[in-house]
N, C-alpha and C. Protein backbone atom coordinates (compact mmCIF):
# COMPACT_ATOMS: atom_id res chain seq x y z
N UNK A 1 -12.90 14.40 6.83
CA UNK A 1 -12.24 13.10 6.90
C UNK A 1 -12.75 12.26 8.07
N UNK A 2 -13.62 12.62 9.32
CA UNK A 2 -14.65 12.12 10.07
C UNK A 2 -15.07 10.81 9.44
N UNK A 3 -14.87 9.67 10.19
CA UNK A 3 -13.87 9.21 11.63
C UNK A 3 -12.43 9.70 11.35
N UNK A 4 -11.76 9.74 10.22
CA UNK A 4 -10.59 9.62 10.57
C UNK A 4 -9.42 10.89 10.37
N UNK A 5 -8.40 10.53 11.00
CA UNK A 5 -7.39 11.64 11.02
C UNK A 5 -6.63 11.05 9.61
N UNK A 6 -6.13 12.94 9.82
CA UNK A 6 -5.39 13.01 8.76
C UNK A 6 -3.72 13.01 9.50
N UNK A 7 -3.13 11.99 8.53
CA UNK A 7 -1.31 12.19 9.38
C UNK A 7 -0.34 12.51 8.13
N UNK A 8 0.10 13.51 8.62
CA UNK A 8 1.58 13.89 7.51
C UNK A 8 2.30 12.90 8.23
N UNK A 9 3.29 12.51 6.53
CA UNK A 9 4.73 11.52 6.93
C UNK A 9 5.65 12.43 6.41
N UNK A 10 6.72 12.19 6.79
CA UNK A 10 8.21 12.77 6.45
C UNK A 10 8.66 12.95 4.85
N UNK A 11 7.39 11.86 4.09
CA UNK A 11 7.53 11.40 2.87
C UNK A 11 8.81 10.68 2.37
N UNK A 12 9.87 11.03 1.52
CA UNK A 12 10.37 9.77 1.25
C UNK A 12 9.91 9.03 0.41
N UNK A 13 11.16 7.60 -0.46
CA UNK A 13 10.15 6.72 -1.50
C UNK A 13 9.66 5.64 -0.62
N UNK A 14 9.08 5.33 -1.49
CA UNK A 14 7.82 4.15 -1.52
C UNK A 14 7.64 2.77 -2.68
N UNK A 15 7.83 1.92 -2.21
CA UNK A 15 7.29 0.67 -3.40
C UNK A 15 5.65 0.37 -3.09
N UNK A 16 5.31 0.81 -4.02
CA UNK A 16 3.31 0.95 -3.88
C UNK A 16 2.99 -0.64 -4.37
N UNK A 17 2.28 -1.36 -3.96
CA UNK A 17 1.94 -2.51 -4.49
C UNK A 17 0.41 -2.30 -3.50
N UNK A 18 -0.77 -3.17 -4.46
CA UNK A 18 -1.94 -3.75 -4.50
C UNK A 18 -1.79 -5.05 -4.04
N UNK A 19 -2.69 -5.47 -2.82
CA UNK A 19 -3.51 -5.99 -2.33
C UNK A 19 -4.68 -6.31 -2.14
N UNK A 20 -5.26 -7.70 -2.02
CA UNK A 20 -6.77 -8.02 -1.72
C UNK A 20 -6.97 -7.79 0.47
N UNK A 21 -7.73 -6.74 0.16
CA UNK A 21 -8.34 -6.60 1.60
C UNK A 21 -8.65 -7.66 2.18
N UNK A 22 -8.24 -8.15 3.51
CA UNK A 22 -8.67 -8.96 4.68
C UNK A 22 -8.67 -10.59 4.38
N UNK A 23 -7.32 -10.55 2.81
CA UNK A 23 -6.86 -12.14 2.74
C UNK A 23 -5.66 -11.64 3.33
N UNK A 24 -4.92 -12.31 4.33
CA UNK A 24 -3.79 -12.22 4.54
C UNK A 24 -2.95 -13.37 3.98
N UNK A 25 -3.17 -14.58 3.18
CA UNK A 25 -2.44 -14.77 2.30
C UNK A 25 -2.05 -13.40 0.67
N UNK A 26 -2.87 -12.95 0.32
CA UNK A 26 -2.45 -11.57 -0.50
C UNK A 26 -1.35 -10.83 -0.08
N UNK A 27 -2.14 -10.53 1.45
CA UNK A 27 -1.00 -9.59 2.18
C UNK A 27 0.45 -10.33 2.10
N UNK A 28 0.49 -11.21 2.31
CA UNK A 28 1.72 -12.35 2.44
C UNK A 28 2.82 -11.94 1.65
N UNK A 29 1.67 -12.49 0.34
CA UNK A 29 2.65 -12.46 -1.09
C UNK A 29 2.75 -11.32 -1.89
N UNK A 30 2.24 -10.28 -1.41
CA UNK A 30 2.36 -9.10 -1.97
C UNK A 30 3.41 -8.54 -1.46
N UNK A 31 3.72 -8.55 -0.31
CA UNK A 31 5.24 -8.06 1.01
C UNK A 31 6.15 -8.83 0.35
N UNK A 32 6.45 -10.43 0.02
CA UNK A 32 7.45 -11.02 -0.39
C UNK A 32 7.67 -10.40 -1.90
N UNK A 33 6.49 -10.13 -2.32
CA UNK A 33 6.78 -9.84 -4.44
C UNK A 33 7.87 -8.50 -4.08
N UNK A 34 7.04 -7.97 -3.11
CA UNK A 34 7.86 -6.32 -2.92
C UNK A 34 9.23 -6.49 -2.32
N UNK A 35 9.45 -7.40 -1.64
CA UNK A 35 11.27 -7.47 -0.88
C UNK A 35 11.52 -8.65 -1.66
N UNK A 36 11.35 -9.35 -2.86
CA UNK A 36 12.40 -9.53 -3.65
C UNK A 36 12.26 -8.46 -4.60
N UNK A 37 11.38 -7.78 -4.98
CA UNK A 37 12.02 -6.64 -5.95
C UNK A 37 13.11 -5.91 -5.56
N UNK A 38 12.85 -5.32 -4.17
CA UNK A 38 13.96 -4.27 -3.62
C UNK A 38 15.29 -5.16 -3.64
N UNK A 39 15.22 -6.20 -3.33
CA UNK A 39 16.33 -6.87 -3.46
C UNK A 39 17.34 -7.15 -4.37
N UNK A 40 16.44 -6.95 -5.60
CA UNK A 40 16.92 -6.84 -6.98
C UNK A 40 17.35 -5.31 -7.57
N UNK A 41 17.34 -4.66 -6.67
CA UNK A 41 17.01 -2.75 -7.27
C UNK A 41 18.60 -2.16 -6.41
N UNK A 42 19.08 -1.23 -6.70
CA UNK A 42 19.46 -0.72 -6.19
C UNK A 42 19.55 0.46 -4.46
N UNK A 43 18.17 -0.50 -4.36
CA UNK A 43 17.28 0.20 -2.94
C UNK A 43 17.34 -0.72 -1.94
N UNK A 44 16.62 -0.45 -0.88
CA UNK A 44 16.66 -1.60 0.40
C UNK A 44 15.66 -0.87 1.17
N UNK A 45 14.52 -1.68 2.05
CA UNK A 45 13.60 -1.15 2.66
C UNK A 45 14.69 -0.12 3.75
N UNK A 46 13.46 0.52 4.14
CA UNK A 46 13.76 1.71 4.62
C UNK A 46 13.47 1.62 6.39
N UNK A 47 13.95 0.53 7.52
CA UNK A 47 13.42 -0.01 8.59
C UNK A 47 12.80 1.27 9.61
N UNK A 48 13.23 2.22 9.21
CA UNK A 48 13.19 3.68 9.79
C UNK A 48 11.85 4.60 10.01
N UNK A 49 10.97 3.76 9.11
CA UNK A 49 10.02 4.05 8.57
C UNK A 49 8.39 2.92 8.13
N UNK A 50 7.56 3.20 8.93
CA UNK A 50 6.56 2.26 8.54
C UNK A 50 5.96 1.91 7.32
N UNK A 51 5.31 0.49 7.25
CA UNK A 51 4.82 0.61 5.93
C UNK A 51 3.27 1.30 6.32
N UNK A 52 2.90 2.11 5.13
CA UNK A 52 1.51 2.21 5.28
C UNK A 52 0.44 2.04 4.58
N UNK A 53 -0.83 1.79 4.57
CA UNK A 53 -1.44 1.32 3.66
C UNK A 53 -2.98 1.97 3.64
N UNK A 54 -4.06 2.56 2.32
CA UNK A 54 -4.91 2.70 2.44
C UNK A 54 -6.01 2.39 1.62
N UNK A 55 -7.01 2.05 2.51
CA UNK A 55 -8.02 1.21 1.82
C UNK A 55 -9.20 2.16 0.97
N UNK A 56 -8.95 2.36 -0.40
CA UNK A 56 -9.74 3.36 -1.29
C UNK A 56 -11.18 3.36 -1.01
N UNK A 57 -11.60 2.19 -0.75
CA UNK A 57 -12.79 2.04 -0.27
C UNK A 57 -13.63 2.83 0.79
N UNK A 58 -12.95 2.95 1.62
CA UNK A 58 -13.46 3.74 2.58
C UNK A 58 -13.66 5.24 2.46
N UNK A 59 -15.15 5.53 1.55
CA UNK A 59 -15.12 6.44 1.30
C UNK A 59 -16.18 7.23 1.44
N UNK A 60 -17.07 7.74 1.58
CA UNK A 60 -18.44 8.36 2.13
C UNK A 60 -19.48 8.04 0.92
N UNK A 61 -20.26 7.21 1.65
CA UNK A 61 -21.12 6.26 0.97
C UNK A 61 -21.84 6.95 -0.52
N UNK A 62 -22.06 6.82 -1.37
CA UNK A 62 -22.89 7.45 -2.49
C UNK A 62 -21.84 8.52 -3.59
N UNK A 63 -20.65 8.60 -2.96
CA UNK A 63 -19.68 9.45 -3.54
C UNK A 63 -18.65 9.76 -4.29
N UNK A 64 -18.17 7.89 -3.88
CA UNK A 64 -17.13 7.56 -4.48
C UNK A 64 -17.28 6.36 -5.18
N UNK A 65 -18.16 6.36 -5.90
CA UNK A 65 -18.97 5.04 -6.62
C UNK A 65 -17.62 4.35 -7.86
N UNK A 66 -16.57 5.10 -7.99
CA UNK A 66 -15.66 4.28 -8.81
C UNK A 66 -15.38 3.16 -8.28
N UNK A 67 -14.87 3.49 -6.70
CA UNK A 67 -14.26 2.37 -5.98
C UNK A 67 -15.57 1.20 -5.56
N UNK A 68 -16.52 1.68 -5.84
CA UNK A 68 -17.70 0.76 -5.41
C UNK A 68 -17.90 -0.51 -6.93
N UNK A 69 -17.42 0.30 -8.10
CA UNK A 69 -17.23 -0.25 -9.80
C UNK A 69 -16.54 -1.45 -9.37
N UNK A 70 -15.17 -0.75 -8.73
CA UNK A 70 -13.89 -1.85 -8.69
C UNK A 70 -14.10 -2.94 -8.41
N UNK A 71 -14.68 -2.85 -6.99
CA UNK A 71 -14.97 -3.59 -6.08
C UNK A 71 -15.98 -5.16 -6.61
N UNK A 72 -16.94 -4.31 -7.33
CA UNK A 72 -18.04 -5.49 -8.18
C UNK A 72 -17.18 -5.91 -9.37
N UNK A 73 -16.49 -4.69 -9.74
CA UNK A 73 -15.93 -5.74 -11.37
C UNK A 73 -14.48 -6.93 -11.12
N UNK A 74 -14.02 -6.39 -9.60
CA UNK A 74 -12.97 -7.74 -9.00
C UNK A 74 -13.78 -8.45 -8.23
N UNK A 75 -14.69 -8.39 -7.66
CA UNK A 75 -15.37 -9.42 -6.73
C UNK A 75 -13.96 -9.32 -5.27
N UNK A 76 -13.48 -8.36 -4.65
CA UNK A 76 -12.91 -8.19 -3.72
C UNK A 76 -12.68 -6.70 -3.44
N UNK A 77 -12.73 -6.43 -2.32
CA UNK A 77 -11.72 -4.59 -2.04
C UNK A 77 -10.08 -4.71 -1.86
N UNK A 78 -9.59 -4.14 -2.64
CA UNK A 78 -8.45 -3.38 -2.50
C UNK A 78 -7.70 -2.69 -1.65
N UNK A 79 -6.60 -3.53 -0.48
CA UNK A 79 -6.08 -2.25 -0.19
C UNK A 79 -4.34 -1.77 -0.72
N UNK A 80 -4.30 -0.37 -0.74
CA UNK A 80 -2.97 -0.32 -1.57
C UNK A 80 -1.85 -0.28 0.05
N UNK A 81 -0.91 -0.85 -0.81
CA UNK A 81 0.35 -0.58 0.60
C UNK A 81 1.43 -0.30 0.13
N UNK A 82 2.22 0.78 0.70
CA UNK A 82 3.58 1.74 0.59
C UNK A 82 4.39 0.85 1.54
N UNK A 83 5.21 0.62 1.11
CA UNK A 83 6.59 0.05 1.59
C UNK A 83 7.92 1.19 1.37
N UNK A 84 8.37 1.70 2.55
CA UNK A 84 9.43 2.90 2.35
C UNK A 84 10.58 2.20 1.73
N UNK A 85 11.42 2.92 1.04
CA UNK A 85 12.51 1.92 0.93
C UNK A 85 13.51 3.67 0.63
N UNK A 86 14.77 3.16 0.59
CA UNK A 86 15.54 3.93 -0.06
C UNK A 86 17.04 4.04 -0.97
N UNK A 87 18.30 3.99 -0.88
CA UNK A 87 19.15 3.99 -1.80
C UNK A 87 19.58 2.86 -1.22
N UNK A 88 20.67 2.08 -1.49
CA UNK A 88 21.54 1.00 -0.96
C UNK A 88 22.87 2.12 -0.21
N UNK A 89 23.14 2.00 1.34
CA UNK A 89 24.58 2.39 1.51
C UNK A 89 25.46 2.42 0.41
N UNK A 90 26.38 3.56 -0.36
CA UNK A 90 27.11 4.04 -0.73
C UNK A 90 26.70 4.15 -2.01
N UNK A 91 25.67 4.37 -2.10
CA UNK A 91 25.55 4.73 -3.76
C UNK A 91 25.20 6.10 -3.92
């Protein structure tokens, strides 16, 4: 995994939503699509807990040629982001 570390989370749910890498208008409206969903759900983010996010792309050059497909057949990279969330108090 050289550069990077590997980190266990506590796990827990997650609202997974897709993003366009390094528009932060995407990032924007992808966070708002996701907290009015929760808003609508019986859940509520989870403040306890970070969001986290990873970019498929980054992957050892020559190897992972799907995400290299994606990438040309959207004309952008992808990154995915986990938003924790969990039950609403008293349910």
């Amino acid at each position: 995994v050289a550069p990077f570390a590997l980190r266990e989370h506590a796990g827990g749910l997650y609202a997974m939503a897709v993003s366009i890498d390094e528009d932060n208008e995407s990032l924007s409206r992808v966070e708002d699509k996701v907290r009015q969903w929760v808003d609508n759900t019986n859940f509520q983010m989870d403040d306890n807990r970070n969001v986290m996010f990873n970019m498929p792309y980054l992957y050892e050059e020559g190897k992972d040629t799907i995400y290299q497909d994606i990438e040309k057949g959207l004309g952008y990279k992808q990154m995915q982001r986990y938003f924790p969330i969990k039950l609403k108090a008293g349910l």
